[in-house]
Protein backbone atom coordinates (compact mmCIF):
# COMPACT_ATOMS: atom_id res chain seq x y z
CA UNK A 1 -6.53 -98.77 -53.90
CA UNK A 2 -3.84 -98.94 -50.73
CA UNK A 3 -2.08 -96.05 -50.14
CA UNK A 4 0.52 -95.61 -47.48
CA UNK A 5 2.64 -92.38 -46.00
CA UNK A 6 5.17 -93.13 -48.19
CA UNK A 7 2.88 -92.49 -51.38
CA UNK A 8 1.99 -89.08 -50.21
CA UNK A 9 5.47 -88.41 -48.95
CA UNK A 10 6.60 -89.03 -52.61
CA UNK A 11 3.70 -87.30 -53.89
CA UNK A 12 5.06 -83.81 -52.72
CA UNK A 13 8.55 -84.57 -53.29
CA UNK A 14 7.89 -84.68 -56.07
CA UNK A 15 5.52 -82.02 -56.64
CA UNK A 16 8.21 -80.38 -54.99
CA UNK A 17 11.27 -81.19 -57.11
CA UNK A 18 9.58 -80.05 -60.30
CA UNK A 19 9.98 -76.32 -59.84
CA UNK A 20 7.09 -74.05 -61.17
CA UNK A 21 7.49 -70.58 -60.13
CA UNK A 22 4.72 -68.19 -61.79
CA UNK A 23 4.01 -68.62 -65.19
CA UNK A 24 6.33 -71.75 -65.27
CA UNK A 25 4.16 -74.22 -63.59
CA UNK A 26 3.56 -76.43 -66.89
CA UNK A 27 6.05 -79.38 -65.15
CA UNK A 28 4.30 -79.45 -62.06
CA UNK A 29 0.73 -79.68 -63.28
CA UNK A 30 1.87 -82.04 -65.84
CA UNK A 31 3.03 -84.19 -62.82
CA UNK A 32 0.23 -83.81 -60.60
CA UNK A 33 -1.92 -84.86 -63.42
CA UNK A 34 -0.39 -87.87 -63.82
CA UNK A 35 -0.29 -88.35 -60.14
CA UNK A 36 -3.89 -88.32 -60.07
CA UNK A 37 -3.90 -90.19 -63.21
CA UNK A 38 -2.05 -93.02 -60.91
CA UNK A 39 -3.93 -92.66 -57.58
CA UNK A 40 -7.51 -93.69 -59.58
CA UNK A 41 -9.10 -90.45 -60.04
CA UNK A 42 -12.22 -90.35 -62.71
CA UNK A 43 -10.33 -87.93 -65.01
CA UNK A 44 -7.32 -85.63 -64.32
CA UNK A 45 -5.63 -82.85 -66.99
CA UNK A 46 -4.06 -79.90 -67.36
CA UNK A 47 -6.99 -77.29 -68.21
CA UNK A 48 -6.58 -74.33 -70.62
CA UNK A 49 -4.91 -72.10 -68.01
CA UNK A 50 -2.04 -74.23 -67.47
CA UNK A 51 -3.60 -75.81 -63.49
CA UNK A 52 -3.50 -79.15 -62.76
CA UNK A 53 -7.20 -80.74 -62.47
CA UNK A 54 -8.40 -84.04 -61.07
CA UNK A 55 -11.98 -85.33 -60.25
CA UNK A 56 -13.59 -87.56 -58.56
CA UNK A 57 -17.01 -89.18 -58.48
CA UNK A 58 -20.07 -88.05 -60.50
CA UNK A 59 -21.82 -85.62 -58.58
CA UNK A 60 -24.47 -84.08 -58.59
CA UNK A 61 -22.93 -81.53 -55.70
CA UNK A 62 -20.08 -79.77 -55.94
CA UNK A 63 -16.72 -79.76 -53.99
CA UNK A 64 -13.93 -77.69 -55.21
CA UNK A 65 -10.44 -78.33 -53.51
CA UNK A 66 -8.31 -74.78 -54.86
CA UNK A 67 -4.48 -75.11 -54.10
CA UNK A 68 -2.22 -72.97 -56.19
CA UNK A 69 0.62 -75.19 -58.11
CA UNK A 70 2.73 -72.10 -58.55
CA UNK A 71 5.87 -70.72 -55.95
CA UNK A 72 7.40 -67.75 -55.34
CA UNK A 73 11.47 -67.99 -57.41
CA UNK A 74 14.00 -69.55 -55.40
CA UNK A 75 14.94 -73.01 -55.79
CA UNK A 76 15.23 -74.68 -52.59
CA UNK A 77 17.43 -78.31 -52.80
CA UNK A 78 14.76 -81.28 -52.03
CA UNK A 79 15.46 -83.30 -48.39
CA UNK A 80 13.85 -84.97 -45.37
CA UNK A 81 15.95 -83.82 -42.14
CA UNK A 82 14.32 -84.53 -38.77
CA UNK A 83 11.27 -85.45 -40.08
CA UNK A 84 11.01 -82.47 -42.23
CA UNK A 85 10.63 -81.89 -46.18
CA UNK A 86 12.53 -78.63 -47.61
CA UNK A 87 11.82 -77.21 -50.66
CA UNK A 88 10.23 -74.04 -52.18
CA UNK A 89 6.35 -74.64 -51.98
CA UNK A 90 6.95 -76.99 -49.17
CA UNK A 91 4.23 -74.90 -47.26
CA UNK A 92 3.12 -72.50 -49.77
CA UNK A 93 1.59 -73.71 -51.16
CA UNK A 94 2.23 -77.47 -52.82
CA UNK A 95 1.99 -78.94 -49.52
CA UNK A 96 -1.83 -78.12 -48.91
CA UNK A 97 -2.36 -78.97 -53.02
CA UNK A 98 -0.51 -82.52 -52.03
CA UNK A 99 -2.76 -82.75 -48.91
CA UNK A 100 -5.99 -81.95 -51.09
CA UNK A 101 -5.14 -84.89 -54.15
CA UNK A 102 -3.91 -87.32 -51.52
CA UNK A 103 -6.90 -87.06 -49.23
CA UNK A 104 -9.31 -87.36 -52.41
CA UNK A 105 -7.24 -90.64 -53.76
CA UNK A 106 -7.75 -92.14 -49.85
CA UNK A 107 -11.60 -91.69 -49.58
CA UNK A 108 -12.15 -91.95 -53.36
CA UNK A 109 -15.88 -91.46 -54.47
CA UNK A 110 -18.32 -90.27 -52.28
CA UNK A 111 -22.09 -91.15 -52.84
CA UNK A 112 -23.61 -88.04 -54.44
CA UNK A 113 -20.99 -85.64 -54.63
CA UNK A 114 -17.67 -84.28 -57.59
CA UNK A 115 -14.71 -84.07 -55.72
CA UNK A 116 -12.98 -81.46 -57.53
CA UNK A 117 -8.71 -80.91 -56.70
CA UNK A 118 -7.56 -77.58 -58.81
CA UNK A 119 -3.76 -76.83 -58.64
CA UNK A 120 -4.10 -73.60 -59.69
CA UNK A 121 -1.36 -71.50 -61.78
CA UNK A 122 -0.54 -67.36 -61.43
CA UNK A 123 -1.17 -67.38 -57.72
CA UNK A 124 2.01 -65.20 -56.64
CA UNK A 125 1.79 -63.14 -60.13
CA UNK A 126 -1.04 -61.09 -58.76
CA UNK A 127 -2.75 -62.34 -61.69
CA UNK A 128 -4.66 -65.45 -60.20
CA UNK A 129 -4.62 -67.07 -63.79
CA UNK A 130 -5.98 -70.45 -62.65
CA UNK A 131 -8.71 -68.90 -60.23
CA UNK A 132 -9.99 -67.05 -62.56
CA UNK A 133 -10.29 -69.47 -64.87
CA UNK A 134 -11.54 -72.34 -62.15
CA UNK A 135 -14.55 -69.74 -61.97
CA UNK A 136 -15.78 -69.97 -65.41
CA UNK A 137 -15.59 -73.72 -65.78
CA UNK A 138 -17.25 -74.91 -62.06
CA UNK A 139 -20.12 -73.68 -59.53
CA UNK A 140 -19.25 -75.62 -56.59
CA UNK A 141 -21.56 -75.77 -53.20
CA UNK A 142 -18.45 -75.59 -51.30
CA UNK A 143 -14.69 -74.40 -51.49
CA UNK A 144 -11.56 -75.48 -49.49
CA UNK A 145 -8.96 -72.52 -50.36
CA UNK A 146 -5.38 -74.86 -50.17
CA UNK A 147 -2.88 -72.05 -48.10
CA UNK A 148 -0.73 -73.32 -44.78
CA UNK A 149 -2.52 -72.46 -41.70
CA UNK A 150 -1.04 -75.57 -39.38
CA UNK A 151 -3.31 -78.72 -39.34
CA UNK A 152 -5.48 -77.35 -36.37
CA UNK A 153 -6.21 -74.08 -37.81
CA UNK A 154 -8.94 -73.03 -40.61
CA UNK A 155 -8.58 -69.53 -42.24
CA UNK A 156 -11.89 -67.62 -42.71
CA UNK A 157 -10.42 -64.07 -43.98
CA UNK A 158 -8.01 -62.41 -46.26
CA UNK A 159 -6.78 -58.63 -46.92
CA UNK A 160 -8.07 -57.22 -49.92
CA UNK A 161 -4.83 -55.81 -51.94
CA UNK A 162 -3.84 -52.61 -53.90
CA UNK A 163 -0.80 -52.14 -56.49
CA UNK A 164 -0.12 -48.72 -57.16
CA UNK A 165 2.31 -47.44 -59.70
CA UNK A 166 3.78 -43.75 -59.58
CA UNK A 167 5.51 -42.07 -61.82
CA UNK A 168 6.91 -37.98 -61.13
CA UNK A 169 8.70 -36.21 -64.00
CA UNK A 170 10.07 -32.95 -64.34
CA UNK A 171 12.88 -30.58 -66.06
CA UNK A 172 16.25 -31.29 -64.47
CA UNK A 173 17.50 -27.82 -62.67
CA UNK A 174 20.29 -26.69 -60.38
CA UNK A 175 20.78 -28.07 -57.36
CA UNK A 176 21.58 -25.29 -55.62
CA UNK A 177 17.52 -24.47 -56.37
CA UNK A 178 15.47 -24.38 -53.18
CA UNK A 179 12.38 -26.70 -55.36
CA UNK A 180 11.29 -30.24 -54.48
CA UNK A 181 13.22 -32.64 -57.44
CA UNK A 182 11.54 -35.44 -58.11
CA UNK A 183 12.77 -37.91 -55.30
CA UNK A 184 11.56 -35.19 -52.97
CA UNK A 185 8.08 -35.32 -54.66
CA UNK A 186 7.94 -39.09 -54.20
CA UNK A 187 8.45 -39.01 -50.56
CA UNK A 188 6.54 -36.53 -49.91
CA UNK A 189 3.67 -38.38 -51.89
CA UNK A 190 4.32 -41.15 -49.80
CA UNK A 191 4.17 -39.38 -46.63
CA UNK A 192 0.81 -38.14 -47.49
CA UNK A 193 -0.31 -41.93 -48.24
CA UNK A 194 0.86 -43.35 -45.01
CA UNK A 195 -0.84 -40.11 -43.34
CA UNK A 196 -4.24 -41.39 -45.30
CA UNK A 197 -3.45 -44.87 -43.78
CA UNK A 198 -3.21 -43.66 -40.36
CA UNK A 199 -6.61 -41.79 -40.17
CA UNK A 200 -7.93 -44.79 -41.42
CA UNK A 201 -6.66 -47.20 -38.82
CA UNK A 202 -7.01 -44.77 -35.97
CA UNK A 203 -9.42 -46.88 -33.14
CA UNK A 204 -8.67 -49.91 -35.34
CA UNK A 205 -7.08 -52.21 -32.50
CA UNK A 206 -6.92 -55.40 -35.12
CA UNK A 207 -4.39 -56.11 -37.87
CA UNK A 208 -7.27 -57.60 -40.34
CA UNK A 209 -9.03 -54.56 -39.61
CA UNK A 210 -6.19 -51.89 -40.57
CA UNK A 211 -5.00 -50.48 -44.02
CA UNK A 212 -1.20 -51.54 -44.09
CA UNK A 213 0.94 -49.34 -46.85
CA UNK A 214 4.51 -50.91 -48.21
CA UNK A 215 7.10 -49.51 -50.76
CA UNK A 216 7.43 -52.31 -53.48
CA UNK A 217 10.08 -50.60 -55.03
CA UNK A 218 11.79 -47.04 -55.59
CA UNK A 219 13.67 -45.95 -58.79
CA UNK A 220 14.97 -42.67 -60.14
CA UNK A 221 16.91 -41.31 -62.92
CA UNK A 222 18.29 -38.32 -64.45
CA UNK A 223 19.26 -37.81 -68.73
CA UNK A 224 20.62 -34.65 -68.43
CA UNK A 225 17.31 -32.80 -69.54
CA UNK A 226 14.55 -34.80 -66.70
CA UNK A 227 14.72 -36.68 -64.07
CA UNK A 228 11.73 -39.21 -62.89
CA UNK A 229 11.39 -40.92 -60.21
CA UNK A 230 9.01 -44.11 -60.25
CA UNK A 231 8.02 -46.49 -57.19
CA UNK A 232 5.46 -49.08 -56.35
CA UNK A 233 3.01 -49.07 -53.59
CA UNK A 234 1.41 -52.18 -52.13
CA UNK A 235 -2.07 -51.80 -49.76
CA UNK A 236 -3.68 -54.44 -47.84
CA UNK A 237 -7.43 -53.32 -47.52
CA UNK A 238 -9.80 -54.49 -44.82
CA UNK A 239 -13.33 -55.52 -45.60
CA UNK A 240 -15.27 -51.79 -45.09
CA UNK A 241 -12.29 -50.15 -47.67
CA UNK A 242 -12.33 -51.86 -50.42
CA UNK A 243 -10.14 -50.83 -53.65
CA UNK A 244 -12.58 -48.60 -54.97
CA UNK A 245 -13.26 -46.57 -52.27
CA UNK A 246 -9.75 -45.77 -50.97
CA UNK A 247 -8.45 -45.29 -54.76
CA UNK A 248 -9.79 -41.52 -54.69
CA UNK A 249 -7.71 -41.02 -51.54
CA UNK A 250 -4.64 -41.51 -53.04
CA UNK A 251 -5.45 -39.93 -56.58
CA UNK A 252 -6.43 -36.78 -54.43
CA UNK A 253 -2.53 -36.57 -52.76
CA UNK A 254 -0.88 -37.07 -56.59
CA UNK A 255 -0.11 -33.50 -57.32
CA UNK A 256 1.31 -33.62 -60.61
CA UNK A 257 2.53 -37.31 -60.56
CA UNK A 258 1.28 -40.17 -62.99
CA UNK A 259 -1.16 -42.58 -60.87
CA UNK A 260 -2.09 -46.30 -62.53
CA UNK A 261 -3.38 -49.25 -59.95
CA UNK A 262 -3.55 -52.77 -60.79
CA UNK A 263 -3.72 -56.18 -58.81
CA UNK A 264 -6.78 -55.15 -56.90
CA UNK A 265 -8.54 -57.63 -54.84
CA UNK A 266 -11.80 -57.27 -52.28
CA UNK A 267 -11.13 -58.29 -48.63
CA UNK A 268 -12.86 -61.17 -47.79
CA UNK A 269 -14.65 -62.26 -44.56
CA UNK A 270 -16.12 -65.99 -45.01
CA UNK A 271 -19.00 -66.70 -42.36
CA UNK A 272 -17.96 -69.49 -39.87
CA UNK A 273 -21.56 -70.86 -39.14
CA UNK A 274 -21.48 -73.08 -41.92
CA UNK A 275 -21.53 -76.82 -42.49
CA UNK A 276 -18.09 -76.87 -43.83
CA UNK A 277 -17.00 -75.24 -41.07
CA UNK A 278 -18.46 -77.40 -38.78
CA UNK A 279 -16.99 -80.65 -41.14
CA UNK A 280 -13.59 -79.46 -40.37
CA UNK A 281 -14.00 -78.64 -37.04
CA UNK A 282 -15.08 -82.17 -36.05
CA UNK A 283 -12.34 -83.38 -38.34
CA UNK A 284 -9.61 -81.33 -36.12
CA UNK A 285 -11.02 -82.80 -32.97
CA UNK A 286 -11.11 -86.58 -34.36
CA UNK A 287 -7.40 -86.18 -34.88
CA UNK A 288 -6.72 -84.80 -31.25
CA UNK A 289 -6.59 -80.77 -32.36
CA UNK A 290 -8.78 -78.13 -30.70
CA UNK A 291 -9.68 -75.61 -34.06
CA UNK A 292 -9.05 -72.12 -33.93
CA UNK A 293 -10.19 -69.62 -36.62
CA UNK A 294 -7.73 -67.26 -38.12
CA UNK A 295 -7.69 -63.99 -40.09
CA UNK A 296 -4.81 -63.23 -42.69
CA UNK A 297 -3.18 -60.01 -43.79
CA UNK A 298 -2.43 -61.25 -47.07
CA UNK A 299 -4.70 -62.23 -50.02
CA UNK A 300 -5.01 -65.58 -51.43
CA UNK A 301 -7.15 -67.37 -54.51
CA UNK A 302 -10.17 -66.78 -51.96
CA UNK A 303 -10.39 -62.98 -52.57
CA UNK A 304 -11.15 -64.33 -56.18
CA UNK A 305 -13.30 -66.75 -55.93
CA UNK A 306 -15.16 -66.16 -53.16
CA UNK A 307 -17.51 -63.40 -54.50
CA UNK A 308 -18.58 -65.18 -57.88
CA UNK A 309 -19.14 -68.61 -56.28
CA UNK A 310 -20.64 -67.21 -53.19
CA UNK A 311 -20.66 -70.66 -51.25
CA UNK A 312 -19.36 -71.87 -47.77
CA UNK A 313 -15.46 -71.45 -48.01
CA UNK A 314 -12.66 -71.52 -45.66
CA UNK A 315 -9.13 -71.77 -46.64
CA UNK A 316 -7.30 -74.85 -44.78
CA UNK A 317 -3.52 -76.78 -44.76
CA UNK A 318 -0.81 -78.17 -42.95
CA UNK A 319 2.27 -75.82 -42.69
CA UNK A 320 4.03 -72.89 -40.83
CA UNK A 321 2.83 -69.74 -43.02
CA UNK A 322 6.05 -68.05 -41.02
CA UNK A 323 8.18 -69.86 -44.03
CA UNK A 324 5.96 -68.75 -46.72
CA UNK A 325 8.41 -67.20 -49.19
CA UNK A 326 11.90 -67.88 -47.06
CA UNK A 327 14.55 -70.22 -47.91
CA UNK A 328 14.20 -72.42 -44.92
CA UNK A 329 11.10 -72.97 -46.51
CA UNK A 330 10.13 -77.02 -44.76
CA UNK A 331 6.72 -78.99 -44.00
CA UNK A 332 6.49 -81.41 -41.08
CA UNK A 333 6.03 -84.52 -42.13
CA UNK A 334 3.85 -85.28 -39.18
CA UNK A 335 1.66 -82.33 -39.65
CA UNK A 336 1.15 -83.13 -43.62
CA UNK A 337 -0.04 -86.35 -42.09
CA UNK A 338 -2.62 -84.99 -40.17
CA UNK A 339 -3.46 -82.37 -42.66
CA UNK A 340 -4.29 -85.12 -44.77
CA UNK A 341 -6.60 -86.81 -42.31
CA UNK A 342 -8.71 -84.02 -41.68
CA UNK A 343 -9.01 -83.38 -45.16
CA UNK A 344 -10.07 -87.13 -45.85
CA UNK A 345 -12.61 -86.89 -42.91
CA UNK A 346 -14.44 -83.93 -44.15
CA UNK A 347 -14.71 -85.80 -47.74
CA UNK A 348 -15.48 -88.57 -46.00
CA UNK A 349 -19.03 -86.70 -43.81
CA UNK A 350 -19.64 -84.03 -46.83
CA UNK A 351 -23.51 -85.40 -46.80
């Protein structure tokens, strides 16, 4: 089968035009699927978890392609200006998923090896539906993560991640009263968490390497007889402090308040002396890039698949992650191009 840069062009289009923020994503899969369906894959559906799936050749080895098919809300109008594609999930993360089923339908089956594309749902919920799920259905030798990183660029870490919840309550008294109420309480609670942070990072010269703290959100009411407040903190974790270990720290500063976490994820540092990493470097230098490695802050579907598959992974795909989640949100055509090349090449050398 021909394809041309017009097929993948409409291919994200439109992946993009059917919108599938979490736990909507049923249109999207649905339309990947058939998609694949189209472009000659062995067998493509929409798996009990609600991702997209597509495969290709017979094996026996292993290759698992894991894009997320979900987007953050916010609806962003479809069009090509300038020789770029807008639209939410333009770069995160449908346009690495498009890059990942396009390069598979170009190379098609490769002696000895499953080429396995997962569009994976629940990726912005916290919840990683898909990825978990992709974990107890495949065992692949190698993983390509799909998250924007620009064509040239392969992404060996992530931030491991923290939710906490707090909740203060006490008897509403006079104001005139010289106690803490419980706004007071909360700030003062997160004082003492961004003083835990601090000690922490202290000598710690490198982003990856620091605990970063964030209010999620801060609430607080009053019916006359108590007032609570609540708020939401976020933590990205580096590798040596993972959830478990920094949990005590902040259970220790509660004094009085309710404590629940949730959305916890291990940091992950992938080794770069591995073949795939040496596949896609080669494939970066065939198309005229010079590869750099690079470390995110955030978390992605790697955090959760990483430790039970345990193979080579790296996380690669065309796009600015400086639009992830903004509503300029746009892909260069050009670089979804090349992202697609590389992609194909490594496919293309896996043995």
């Amino acid at each position: 089968m021909t394809f041309t840069t017009q097929d993948f062009d409409t291919l994200l289009s439109g992946l993009l035009e059917a919108y599938s923020p979490s736990h909507q994503e049923r249109p999207a899969s649905e339309y990947l699927v058939g998609w694949m369906q189209s472009a000659g894959f062995d067998r493509a559906y929409v798996d009990d978890s609600g991702s997209a799936v597509g495969i290709m050749g017979d094996g026996p080895r292993d290759i698992a392609l894991l894009g997320h098919i979900d987007t953050v809300p916010g609806y962003i109008p479809i069009k090509i200006h300038e020789g770029k594609l807008y639209g939410r999930g333009a770069v995160d993360a449908k346009g690495p998923l498009a890059t990942f089923a396009a390069a598979t339908a170009l190379v098609g089956r490769q002696p000895g090896w499953r080429i396995i594309v997962i569009g994976a749902t629940e990726e912005e919920a916290a919840s990683s539906k898909g990825a978990h799920y992709a974990t107890t259905q495949f065992t692949p030798e190698m993983c390509v993560i799909g998250e924007p990183s620009q064509w040239d660029r392969i992404t060996l870490g992530y931030k491991g991640r923290l939710l906490l919840d707090y909740r203060f309550q006490r008897t509403v008294q006079h104001t005139a009263r010289p106690e803490p109420n419980a706004i007071e309480h909360a700030v003062t609670y997160w004082n003492a968490v961004q003083a835990e942070a601090a000690a922490i990072n202290e000598g710690r010269d490198k982003a990856f390497d620091q605990v970063f703290t964030s209010i999620r959100s801060l609430n607080s009411s009053d019916d006359g007889f108590c007032e609570t407040a609540t708020m939401t903190l976020g933590f990205r974790l580096p590798v040596d402090v993972p959830p478990e270990e920094f949990k005590p720290r902040l259970l220790a500063r509660a004094e009085g308040a309710e404590i629940t976490f949730r959305g916890e994820e291990v940091a992950i540092r992938a080794d770069k002396h591995t073949p795939l990493v040496r596949a896609f470097n080669n494939a970066i230098r065939d198309e005229g890039g010079k590869p750099n490695f690079v470390y995110k802050t955030g978390t992605s579907d790697m955090n959760i698949v990483a430790p039970i598959w345990k193979c080579p992974i790296l996380a690669y795909g065309p796009g600015d992650s400086a639009l992830d989640h903004t509503p300029e949100e746009h892909i260069l055509l050009d670089e979804y191009h090349k992202g697609i090349a590389v992609v194909a090449n490594v496919l293309r050398n896996l043995g």
